[in-house]
PDB file of N, CA and C in Angstrom:
ATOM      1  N   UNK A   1     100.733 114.782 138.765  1.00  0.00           N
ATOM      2  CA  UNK A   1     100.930 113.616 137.933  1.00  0.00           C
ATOM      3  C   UNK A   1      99.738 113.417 136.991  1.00  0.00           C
ATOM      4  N   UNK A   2      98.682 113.723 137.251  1.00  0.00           N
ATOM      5  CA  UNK A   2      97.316 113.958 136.670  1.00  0.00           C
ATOM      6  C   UNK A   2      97.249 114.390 135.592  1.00  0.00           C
ATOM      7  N   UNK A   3      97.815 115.735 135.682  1.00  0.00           N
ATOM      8  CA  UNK A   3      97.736 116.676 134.672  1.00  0.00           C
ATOM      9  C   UNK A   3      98.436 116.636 133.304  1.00  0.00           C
ATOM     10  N   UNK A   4      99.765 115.842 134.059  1.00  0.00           N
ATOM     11  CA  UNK A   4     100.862 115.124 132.694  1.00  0.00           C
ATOM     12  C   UNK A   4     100.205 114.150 132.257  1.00  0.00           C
ATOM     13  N   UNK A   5      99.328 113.327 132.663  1.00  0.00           N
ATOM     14  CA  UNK A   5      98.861 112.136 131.758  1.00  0.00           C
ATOM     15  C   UNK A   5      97.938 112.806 130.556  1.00  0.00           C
ATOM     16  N   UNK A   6      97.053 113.587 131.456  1.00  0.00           N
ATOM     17  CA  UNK A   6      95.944 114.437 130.623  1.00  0.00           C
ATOM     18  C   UNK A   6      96.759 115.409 129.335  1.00  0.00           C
ATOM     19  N   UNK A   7      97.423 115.944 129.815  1.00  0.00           N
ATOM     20  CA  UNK A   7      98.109 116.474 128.746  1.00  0.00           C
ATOM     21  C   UNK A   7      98.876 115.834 127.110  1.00  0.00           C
ATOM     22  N   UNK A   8      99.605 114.905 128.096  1.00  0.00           N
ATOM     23  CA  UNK A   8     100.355 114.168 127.368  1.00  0.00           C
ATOM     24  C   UNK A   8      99.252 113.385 125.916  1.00  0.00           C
ATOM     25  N   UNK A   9      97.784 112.656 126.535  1.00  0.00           N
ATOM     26  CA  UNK A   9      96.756 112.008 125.792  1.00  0.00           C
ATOM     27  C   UNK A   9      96.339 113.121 124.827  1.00  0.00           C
ATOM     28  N   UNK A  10      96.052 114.367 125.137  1.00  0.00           N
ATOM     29  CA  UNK A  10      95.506 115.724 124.278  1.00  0.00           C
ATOM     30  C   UNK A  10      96.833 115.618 123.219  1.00  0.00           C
ATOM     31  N   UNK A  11      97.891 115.635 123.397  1.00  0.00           N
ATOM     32  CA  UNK A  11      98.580 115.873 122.329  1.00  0.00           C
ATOM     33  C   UNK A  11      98.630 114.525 121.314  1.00  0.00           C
ATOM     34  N   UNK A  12      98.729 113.330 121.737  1.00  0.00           N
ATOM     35  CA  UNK A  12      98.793 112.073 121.059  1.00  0.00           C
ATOM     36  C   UNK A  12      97.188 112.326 119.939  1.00  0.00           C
ATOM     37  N   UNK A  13      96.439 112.734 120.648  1.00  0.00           N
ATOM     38  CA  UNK A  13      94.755 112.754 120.117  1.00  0.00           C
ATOM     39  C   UNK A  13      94.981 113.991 118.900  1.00  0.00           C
ATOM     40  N   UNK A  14      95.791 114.786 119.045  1.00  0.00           N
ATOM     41  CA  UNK A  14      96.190 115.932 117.889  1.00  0.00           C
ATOM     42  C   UNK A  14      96.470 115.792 116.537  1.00  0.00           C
ATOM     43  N   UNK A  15      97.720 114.821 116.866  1.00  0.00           N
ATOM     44  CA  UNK A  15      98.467 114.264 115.571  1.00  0.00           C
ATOM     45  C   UNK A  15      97.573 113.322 115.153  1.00  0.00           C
ATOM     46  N   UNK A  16      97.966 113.125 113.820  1.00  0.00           N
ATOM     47  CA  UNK A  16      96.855 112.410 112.863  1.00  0.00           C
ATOM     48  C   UNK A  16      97.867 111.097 112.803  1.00  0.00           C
ATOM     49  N   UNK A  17      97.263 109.899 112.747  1.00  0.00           N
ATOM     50  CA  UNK A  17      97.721 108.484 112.689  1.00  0.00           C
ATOM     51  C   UNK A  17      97.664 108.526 111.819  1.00  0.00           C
ATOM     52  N   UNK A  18      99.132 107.331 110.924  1.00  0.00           N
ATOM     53  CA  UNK A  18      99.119 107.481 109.517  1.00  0.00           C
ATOM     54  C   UNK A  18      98.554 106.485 109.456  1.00  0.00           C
ATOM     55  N   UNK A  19      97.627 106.478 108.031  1.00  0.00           N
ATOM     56  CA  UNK A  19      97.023 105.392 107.485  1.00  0.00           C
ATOM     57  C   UNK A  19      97.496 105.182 106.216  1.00  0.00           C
ATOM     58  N   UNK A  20      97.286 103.259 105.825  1.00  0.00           N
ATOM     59  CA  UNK A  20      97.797 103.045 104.980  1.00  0.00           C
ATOM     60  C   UNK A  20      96.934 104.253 103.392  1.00  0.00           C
ATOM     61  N   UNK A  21      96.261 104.558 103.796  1.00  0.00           N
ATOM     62  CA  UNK A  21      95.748 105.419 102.296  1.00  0.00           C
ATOM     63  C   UNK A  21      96.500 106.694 102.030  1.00  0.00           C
ATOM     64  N   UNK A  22      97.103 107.226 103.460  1.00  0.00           N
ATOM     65  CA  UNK A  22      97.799 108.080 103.251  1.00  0.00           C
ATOM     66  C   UNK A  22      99.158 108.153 102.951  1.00  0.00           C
ATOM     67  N   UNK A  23      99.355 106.823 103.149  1.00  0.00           N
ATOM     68  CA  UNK A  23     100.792 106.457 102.382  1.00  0.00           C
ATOM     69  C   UNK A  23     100.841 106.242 100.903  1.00  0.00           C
ATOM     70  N   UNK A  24      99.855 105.584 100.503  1.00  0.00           N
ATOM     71  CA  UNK A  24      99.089 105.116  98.750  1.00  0.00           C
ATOM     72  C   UNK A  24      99.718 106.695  99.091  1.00  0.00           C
ATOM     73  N   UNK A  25      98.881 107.672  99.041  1.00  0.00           N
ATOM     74  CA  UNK A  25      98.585 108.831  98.003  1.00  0.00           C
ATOM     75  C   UNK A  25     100.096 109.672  98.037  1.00  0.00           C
ATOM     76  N   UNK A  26     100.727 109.332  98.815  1.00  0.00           N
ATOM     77  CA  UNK A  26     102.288 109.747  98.970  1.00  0.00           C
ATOM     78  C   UNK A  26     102.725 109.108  98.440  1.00  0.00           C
ATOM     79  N   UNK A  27     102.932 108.032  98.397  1.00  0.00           N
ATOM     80  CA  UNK A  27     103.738 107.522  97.048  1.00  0.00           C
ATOM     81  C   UNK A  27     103.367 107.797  95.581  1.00  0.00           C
ATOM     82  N   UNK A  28     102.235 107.591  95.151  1.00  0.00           N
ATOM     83  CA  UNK A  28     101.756 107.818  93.986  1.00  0.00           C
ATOM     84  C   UNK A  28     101.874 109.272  93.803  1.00  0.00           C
ATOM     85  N   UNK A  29     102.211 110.692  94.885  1.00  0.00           N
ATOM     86  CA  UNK A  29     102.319 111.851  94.164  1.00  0.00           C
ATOM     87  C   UNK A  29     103.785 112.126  94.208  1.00  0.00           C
ATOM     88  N   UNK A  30     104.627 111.304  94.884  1.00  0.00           N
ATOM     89  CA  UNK A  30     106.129 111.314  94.684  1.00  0.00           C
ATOM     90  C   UNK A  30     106.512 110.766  93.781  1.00  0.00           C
ATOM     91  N   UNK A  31     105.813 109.373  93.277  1.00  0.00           N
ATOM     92  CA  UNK A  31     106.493 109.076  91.775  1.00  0.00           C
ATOM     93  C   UNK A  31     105.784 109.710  90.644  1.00  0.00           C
ATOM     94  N   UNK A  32     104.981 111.027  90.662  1.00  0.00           N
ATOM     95  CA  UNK A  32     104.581 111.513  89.704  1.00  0.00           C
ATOM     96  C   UNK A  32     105.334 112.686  89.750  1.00  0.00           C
ATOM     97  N   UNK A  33     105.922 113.196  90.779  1.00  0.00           N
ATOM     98  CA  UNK A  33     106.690 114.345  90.863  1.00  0.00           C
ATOM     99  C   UNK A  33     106.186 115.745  91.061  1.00  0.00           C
ATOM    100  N   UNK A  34     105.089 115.200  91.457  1.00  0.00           N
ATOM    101  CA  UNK A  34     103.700 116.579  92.683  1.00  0.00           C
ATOM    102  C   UNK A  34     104.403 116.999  94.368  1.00  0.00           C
ATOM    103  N   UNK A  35     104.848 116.261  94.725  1.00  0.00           N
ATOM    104  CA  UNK A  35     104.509 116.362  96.055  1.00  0.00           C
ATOM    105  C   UNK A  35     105.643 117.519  96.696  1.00  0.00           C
ATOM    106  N   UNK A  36     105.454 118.070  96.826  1.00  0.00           N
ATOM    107  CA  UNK A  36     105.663 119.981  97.822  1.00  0.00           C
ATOM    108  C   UNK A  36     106.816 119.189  99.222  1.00  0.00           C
ATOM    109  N   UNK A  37     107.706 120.127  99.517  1.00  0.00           N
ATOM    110  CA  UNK A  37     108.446 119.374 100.597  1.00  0.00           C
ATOM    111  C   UNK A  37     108.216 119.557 101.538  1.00  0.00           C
ATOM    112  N   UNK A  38     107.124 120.978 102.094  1.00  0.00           N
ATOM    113  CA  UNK A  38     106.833 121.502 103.313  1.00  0.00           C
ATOM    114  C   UNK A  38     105.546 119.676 103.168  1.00  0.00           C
ATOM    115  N   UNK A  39     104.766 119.097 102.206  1.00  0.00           N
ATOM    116  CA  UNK A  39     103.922 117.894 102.764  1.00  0.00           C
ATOM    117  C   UNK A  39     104.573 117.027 103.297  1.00  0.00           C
ATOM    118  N   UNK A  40     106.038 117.182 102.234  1.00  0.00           N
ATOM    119  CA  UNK A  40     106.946 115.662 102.860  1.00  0.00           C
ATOM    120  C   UNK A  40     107.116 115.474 104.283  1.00  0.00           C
ATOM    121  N   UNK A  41     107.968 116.567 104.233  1.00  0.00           N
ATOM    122  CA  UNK A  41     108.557 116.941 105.934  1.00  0.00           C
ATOM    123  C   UNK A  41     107.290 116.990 107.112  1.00  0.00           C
ATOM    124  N   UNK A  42     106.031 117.149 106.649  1.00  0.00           N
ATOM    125  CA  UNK A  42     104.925 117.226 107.763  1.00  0.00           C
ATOM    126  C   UNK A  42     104.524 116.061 107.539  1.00  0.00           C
ATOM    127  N   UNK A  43     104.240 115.288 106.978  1.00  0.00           N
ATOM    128  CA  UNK A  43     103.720 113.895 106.677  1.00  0.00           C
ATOM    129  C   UNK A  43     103.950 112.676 107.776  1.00  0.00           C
ATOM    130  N   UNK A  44     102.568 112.508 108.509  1.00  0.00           N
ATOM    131  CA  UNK A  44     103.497 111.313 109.233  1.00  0.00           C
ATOM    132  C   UNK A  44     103.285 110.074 108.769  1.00  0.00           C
ATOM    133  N   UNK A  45     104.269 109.417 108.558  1.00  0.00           N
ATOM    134  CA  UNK A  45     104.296 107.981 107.555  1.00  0.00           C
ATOM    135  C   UNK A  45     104.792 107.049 108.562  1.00  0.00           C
ATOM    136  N   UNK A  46     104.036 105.864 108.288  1.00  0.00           N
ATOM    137  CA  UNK A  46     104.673 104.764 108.984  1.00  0.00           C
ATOM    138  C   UNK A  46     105.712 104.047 108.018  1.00  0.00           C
ATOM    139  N   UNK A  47     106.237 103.386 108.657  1.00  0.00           N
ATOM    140  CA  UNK A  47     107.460 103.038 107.332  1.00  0.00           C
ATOM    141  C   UNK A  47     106.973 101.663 106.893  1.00  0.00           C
ATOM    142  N   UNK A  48     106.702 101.014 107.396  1.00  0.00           N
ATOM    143  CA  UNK A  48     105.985 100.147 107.187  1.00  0.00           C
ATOM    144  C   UNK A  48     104.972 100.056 105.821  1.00  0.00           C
ATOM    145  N   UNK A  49     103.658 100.689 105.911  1.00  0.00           N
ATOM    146  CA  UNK A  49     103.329 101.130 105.016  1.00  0.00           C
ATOM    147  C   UNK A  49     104.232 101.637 103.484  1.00  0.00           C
ATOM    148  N   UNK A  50     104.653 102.472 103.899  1.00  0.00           N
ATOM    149  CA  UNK A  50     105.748 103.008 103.414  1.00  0.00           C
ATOM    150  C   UNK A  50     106.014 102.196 102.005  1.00  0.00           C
ATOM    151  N   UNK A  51     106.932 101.043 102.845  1.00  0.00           N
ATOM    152  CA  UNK A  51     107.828  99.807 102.114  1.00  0.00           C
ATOM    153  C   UNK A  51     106.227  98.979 101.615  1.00  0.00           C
ATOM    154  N   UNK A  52     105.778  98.802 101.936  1.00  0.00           N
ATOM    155  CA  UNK A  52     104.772  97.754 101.534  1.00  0.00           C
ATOM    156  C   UNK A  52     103.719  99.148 100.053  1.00  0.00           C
ATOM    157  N   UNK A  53     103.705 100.032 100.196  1.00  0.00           N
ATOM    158  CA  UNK A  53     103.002 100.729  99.095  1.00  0.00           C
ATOM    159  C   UNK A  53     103.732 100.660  98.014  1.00  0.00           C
ATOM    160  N   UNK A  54     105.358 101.098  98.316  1.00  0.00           N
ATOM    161  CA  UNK A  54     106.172 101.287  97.341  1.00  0.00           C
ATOM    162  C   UNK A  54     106.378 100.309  96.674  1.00  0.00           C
ATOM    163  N   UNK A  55     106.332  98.813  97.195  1.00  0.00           N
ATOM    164  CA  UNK A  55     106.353  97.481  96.366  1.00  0.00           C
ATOM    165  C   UNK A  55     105.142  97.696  95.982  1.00  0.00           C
ATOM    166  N   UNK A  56     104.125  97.884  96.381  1.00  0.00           N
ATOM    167  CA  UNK A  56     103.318  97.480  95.455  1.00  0.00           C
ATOM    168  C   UNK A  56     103.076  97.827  94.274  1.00  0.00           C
ATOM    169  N   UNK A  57     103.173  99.647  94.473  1.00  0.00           N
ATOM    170  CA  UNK A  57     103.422 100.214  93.576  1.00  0.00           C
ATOM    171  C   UNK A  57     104.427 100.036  92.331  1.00  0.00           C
ATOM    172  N   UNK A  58     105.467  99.278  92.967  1.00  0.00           N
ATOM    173  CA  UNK A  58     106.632  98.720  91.706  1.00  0.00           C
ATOM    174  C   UNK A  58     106.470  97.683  91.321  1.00  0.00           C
ATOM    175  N   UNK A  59     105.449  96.891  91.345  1.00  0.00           N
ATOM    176  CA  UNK A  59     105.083  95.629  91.042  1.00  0.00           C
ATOM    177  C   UNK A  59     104.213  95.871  90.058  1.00  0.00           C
ATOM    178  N   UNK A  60     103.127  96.844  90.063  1.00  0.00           N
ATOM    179  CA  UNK A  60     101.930  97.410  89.535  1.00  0.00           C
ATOM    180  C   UNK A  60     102.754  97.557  88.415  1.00  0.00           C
ATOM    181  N   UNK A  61     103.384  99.105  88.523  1.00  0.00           N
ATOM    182  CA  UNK A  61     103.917  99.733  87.144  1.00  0.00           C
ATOM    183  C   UNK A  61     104.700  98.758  86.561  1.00  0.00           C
ATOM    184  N   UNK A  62     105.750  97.967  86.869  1.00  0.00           N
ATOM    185  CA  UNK A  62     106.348  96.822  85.987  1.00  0.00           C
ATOM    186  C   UNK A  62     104.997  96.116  85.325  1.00  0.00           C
ATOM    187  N   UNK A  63     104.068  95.652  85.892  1.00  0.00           N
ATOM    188  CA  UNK A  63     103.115  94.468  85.353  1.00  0.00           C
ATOM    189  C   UNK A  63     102.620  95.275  84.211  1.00  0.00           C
ATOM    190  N   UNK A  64     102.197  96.894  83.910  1.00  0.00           N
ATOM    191  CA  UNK A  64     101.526  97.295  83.472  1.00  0.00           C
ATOM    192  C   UNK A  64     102.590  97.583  81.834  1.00  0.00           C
ATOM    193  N   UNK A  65     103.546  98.155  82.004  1.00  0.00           N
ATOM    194  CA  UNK A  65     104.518  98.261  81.085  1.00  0.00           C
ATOM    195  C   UNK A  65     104.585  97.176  80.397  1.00  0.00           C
ATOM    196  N   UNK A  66     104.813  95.771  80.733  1.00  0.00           N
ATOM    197  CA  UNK A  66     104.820  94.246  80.115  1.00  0.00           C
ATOM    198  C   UNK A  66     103.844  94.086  79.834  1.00  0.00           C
ATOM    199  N   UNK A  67     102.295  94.605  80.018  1.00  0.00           N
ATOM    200  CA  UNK A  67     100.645  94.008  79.768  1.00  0.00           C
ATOM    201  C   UNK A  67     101.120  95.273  77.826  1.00  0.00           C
ATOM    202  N   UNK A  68     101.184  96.420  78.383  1.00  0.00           N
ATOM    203  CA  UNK A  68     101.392  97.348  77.260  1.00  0.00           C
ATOM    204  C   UNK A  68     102.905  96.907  76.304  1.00  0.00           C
ATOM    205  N   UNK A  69     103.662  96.784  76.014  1.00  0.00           N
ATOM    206  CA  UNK A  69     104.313  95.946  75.252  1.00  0.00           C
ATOM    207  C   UNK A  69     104.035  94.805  75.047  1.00  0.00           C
ATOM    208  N   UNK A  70     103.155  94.110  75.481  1.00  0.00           N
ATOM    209  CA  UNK A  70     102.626  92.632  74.894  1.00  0.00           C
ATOM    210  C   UNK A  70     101.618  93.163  73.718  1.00  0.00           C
ATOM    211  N   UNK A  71     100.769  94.229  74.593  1.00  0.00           N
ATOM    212  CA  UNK A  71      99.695  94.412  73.455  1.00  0.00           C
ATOM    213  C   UNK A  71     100.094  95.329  71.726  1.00  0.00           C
ATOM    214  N   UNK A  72     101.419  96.417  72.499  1.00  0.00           N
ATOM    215  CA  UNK A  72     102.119  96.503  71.042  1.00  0.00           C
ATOM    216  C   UNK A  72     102.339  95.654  70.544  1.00  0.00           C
ATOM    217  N   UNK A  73     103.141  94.739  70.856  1.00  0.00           N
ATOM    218  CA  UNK A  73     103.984  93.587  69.855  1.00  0.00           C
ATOM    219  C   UNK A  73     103.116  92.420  69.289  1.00  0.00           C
ATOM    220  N   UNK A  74     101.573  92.608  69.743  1.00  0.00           N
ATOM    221  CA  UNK A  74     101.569  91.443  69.830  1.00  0.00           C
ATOM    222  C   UNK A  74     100.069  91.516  68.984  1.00  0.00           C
TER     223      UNK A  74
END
């Protein structure tokens, strides 16, 4: 029973915890149209993150498009 706990902790300690920065940089190279599918598919993402980058990210680029057409038109 020992040995399964020990084991089991070595593998959890392997995989890399996603962090929210590593979600930023996944989104920002998927909406640029960089990102390779062997990264996608290995990528571990929390979804969480996820949803919360991608708004932000769509909040950003809308604000920025309206700051840049104000300053054309204006």
């Amino acid at each position: 029973m020992e040995g399964v706990a020990q084991k089991h902790s070595v593998q959890d300690d392997d995989r890399k915890r996603p962090s929210f920065l590593d979600t930023v940089k996944t989104v920002l190279a998927g909406a640029a149209g960089i990102r390779r599918k062997s990264d996608h598919e290995r990528a571990p993402l929390n979804p969480v993150h996820l949803v919360a980058a991608a708004l932000i990210f769509a909040v950003l680029f809308i604000f920025t498009l309206l700051t840049i057409v104000k300053i054309v038109l204006g």
